[in-house]
PDB file of N, CA and C in Angstrom:
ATOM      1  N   UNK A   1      31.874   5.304  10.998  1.00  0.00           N
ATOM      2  CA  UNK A   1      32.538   5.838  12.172  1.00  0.00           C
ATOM      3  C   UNK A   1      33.541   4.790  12.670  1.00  0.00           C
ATOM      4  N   UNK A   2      34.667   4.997  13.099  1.00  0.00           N
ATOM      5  CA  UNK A   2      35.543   4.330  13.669  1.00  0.00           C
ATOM      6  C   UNK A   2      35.308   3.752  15.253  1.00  0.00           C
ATOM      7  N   UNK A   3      36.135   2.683  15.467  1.00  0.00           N
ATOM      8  CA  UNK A   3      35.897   2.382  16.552  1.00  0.00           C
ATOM      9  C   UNK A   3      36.194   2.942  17.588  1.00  0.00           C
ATOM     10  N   UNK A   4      37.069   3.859  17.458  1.00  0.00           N
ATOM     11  CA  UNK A   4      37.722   4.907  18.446  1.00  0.00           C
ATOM     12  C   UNK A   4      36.861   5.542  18.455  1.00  0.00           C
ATOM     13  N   UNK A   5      36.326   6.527  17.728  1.00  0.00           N
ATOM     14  CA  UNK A   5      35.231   7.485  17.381  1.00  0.00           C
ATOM     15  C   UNK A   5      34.005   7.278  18.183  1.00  0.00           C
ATOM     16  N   UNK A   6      33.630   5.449  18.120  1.00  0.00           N
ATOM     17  CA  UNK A   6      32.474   4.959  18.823  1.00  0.00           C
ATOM     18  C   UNK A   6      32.934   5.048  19.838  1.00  0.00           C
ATOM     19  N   UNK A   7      33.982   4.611  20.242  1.00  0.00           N
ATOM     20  CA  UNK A   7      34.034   4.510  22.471  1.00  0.00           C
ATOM     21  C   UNK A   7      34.075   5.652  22.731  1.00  0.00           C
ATOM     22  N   UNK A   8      34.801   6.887  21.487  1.00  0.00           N
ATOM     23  CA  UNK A   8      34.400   8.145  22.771  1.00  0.00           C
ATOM     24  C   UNK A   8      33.132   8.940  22.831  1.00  0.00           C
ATOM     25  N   UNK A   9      32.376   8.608  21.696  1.00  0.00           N
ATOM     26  CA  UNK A   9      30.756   9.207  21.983  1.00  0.00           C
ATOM     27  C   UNK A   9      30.330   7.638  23.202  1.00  0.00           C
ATOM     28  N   UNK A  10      30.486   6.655  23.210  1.00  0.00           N
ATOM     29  CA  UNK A  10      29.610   5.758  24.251  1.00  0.00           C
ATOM     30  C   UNK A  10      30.259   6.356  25.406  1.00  0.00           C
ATOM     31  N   UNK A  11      31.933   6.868  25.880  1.00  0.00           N
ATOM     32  CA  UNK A  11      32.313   7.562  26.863  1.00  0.00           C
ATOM     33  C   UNK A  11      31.292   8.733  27.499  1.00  0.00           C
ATOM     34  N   UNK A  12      31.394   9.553  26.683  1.00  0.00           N
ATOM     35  CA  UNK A  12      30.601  10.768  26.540  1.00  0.00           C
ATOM     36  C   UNK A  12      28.925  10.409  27.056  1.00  0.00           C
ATOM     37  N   UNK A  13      28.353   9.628  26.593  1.00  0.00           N
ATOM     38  CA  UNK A  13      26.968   9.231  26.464  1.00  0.00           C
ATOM     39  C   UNK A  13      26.652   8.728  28.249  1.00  0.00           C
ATOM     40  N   UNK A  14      28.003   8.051  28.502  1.00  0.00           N
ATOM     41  CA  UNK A  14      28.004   6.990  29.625  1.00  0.00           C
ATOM     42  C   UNK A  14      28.888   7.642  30.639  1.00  0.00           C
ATOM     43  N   UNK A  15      28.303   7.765  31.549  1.00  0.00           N
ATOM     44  CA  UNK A  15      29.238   8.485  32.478  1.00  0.00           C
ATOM     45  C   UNK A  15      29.890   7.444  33.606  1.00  0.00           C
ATOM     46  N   UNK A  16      29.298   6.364  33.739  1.00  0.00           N
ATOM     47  CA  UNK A  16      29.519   5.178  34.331  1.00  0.00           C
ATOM     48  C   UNK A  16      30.863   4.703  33.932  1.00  0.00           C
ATOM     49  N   UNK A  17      30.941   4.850  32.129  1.00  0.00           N
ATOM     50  CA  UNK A  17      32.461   3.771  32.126  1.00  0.00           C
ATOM     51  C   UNK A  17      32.147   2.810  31.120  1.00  0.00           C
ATOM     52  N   UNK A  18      33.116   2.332  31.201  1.00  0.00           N
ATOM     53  CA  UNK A  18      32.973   1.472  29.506  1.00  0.00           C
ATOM     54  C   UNK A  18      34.266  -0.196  30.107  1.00  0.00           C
ATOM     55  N   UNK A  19      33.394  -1.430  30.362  1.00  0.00           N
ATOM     56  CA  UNK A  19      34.448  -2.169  30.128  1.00  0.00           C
ATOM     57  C   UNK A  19      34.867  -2.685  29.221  1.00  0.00           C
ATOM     58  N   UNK A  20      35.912  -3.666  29.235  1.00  0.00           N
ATOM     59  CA  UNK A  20      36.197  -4.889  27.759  1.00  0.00           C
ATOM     60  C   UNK A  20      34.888  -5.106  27.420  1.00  0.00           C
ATOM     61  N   UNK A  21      33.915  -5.748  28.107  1.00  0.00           N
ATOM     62  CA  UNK A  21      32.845  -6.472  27.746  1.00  0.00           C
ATOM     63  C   UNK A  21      31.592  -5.955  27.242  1.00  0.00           C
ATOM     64  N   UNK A  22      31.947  -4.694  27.688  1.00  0.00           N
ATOM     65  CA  UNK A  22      30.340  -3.316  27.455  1.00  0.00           C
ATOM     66  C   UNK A  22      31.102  -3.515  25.944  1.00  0.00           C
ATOM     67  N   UNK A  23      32.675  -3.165  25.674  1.00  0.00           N
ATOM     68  CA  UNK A  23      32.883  -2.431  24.161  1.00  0.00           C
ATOM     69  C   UNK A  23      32.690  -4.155  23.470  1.00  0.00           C
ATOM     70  N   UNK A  24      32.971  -4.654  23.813  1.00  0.00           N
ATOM     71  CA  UNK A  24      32.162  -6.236  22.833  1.00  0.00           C
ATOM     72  C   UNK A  24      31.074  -6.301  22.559  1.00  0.00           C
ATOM     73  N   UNK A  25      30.466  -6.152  23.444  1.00  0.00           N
ATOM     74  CA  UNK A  25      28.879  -6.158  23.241  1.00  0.00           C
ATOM     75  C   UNK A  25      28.299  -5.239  22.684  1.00  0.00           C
ATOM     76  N   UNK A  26      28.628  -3.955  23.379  1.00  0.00           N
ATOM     77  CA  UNK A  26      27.612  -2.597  22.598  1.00  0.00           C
ATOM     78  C   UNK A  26      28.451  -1.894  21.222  1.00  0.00           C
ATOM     79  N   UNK A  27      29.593  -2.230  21.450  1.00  0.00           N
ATOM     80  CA  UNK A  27      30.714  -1.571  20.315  1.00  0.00           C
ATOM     81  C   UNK A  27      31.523  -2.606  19.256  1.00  0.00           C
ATOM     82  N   UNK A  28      31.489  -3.877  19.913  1.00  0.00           N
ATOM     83  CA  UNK A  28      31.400  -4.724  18.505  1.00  0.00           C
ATOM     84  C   UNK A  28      33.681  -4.787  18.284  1.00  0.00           C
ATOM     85  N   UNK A  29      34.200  -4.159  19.131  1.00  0.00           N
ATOM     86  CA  UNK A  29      35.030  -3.612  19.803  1.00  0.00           C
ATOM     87  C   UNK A  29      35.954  -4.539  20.828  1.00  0.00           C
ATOM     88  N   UNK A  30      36.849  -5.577  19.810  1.00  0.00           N
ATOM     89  CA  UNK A  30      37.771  -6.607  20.809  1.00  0.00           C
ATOM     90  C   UNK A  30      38.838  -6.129  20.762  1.00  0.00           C
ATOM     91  N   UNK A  31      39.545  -4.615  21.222  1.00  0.00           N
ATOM     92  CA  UNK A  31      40.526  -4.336  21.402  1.00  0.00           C
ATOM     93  C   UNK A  31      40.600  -2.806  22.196  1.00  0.00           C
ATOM     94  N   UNK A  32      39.607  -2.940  23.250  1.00  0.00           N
ATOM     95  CA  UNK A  32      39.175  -1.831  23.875  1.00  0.00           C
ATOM     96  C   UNK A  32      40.606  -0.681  24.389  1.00  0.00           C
ATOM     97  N   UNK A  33      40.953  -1.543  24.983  1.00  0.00           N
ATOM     98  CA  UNK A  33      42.589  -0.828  25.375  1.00  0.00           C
ATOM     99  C   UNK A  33      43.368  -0.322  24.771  1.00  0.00           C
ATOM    100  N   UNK A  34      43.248  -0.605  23.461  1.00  0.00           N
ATOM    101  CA  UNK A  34      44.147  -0.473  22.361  1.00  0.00           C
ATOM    102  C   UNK A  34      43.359   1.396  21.834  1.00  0.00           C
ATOM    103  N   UNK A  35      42.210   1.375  21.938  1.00  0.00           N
ATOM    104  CA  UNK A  35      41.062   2.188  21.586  1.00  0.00           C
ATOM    105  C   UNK A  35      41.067   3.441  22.470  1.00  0.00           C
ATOM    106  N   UNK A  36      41.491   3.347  23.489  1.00  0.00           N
ATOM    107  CA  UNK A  36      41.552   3.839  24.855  1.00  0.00           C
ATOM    108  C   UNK A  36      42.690   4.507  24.645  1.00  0.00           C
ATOM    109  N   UNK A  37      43.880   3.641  24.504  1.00  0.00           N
ATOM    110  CA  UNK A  37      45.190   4.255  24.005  1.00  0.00           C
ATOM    111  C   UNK A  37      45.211   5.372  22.855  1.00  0.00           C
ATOM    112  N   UNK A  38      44.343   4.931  21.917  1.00  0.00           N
ATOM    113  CA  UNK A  38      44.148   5.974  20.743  1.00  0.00           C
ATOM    114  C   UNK A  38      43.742   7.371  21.281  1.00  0.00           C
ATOM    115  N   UNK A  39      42.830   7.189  22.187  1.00  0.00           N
ATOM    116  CA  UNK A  39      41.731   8.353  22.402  1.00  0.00           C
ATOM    117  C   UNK A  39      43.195   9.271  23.988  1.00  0.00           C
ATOM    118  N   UNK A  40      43.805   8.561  24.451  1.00  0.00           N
ATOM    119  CA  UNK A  40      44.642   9.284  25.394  1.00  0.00           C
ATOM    120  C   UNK A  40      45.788  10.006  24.587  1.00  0.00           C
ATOM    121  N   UNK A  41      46.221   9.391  23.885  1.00  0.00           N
ATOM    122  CA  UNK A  41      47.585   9.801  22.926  1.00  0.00           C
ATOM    123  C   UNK A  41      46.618  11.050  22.245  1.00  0.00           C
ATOM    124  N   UNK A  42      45.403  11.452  21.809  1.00  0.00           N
ATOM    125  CA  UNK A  42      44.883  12.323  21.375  1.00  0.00           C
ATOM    126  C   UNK A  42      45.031  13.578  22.205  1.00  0.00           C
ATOM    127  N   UNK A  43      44.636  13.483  23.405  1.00  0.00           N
ATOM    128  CA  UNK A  43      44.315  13.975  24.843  1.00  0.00           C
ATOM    129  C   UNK A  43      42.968  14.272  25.298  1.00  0.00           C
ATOM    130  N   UNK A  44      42.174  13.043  25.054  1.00  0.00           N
ATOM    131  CA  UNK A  44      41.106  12.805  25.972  1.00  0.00           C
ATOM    132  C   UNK A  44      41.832  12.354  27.740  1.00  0.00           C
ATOM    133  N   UNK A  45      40.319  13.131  28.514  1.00  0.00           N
ATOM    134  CA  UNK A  45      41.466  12.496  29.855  1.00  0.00           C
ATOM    135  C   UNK A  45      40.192  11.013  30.366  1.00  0.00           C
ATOM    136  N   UNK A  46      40.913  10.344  29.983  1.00  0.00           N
ATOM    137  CA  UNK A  46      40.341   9.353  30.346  1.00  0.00           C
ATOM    138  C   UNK A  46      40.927   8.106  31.822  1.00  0.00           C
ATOM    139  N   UNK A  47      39.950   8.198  32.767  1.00  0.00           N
ATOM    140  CA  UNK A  47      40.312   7.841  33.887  1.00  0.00           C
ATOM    141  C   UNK A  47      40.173   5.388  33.862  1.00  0.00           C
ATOM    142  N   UNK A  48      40.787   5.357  34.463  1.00  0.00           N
ATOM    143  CA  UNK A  48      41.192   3.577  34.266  1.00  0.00           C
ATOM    144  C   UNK A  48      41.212   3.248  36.048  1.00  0.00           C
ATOM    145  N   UNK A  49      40.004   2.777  36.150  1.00  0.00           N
ATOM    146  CA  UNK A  49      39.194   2.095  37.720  1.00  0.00           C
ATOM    147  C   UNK A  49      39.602   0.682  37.621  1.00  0.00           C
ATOM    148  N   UNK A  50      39.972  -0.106  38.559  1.00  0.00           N
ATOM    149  CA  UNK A  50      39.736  -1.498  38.497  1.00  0.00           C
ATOM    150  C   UNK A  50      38.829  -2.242  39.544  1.00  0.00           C
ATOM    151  N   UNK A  51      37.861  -2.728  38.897  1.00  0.00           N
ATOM    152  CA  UNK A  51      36.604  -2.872  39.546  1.00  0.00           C
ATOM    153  C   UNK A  51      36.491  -4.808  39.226  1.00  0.00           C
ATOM    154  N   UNK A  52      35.926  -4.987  40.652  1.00  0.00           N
ATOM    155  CA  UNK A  52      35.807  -6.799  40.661  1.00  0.00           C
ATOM    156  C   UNK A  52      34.620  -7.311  40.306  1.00  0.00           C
ATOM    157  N   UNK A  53      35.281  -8.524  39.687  1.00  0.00           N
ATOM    158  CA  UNK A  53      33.924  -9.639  38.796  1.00  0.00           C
ATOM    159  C   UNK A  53      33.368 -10.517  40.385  1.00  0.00           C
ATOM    160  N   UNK A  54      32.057 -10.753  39.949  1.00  0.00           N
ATOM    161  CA  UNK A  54      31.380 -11.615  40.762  1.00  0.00           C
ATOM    162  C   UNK A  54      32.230 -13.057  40.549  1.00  0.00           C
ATOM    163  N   UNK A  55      32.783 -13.762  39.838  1.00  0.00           N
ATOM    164  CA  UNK A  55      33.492 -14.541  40.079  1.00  0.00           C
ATOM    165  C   UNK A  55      35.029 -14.648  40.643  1.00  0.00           C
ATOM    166  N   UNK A  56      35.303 -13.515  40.727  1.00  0.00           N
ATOM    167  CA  UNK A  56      36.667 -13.393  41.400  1.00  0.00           C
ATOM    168  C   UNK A  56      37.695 -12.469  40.032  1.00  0.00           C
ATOM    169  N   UNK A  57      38.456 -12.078  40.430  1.00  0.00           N
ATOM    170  CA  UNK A  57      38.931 -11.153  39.571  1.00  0.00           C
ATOM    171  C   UNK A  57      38.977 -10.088  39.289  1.00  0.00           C
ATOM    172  N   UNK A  58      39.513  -8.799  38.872  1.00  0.00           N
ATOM    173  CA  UNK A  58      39.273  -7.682  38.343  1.00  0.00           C
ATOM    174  C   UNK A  58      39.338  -7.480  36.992  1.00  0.00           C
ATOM    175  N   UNK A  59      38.746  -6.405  36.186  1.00  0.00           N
ATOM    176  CA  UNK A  59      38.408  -5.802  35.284  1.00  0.00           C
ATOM    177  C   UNK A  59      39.030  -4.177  35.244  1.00  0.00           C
ATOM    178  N   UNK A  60      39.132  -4.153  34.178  1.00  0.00           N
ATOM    179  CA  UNK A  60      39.372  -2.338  33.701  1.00  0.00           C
ATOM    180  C   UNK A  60      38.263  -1.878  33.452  1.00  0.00           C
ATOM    181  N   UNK A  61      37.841  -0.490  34.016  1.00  0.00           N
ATOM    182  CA  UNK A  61      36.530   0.213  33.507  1.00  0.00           C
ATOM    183  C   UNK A  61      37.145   1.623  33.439  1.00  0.00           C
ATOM    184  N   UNK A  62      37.088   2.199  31.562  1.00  0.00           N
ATOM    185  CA  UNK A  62      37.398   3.309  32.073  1.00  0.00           C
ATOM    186  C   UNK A  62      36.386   4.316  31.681  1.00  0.00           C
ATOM    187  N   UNK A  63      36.289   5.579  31.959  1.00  0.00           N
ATOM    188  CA  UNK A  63      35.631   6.809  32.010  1.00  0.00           C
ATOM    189  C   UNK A  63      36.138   8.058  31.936  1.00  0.00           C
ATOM    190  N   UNK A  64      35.313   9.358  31.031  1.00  0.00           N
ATOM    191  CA  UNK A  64      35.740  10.103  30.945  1.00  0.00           C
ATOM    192  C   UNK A  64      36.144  11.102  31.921  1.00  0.00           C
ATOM    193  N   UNK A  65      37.201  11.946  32.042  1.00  0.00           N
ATOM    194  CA  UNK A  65      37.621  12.618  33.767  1.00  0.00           C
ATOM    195  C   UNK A  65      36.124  13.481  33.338  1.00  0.00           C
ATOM    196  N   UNK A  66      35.984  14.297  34.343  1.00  0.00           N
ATOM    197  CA  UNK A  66      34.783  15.795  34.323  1.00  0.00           C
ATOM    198  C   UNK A  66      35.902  17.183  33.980  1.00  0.00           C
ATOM    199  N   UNK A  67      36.353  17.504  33.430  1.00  0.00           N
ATOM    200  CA  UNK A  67      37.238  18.799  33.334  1.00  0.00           C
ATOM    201  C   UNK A  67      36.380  20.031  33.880  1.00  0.00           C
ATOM    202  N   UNK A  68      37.684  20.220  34.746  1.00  0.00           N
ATOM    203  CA  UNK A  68      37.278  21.476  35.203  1.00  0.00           C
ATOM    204  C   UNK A  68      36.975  22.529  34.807  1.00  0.00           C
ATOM    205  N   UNK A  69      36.336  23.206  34.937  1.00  0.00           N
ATOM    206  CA  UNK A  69      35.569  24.552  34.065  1.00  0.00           C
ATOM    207  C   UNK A  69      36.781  26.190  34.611  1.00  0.00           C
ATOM    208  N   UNK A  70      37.273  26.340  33.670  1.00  0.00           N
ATOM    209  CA  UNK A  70      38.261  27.613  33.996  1.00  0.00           C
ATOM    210  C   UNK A  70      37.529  29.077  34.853  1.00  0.00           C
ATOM    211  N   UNK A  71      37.835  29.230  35.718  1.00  0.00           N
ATOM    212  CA  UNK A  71      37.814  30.153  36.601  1.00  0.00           C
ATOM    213  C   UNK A  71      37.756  31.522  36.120  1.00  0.00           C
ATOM    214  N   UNK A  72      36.623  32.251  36.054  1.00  0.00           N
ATOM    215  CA  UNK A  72      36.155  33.828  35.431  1.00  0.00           C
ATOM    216  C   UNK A  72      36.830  34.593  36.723  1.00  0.00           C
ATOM    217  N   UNK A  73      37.406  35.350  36.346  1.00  0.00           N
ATOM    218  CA  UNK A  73      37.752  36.406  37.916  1.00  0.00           C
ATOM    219  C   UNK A  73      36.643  37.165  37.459  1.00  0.00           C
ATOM    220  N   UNK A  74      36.367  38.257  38.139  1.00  0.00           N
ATOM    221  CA  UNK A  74      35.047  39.464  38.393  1.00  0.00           C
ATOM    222  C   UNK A  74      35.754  40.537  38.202  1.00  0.00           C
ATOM    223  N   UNK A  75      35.241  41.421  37.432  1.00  0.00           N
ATOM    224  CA  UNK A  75      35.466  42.447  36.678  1.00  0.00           C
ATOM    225  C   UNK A  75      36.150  43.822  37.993  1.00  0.00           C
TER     226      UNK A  75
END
């Protein structure tokens, strides 16, 4: 399986989000953004939070949007 392939089932799996450091660690994955890019140019909708480190700084965390479910009118 590809590495793209892997972040969007850990997307999918994880509703929380995926940072640089989750895809190093759990995905083995030093080019997360690059991966991210793959999976948007596809048209996954993938949402990009910037969330702060306990040492100062921010981070990218991104996550899959929830798509909206299309609207049945009534018969």
């Amino acid at each position: 399986m590809s590495h793209t392939a892997r972040v969007l089932e850990y997307l999918k799996r994880h509703p929380k989000g995926l940072t640089p450091m989750d895809g190093l660690q759990w995905l083995g994955t030093f080019r997360l953004a690059a991966r991210i890019y793959e999976l948007r140019s596809q048209g996954h909708p993938i949402r990009t939070e910037r969330v702060p480190l306990s040492g100062g700084g921010k981070v990218a965390r991104y996550s899959l949007q929830k798509q909206k479910s299309p609207r049945v009118r009534g018969a």
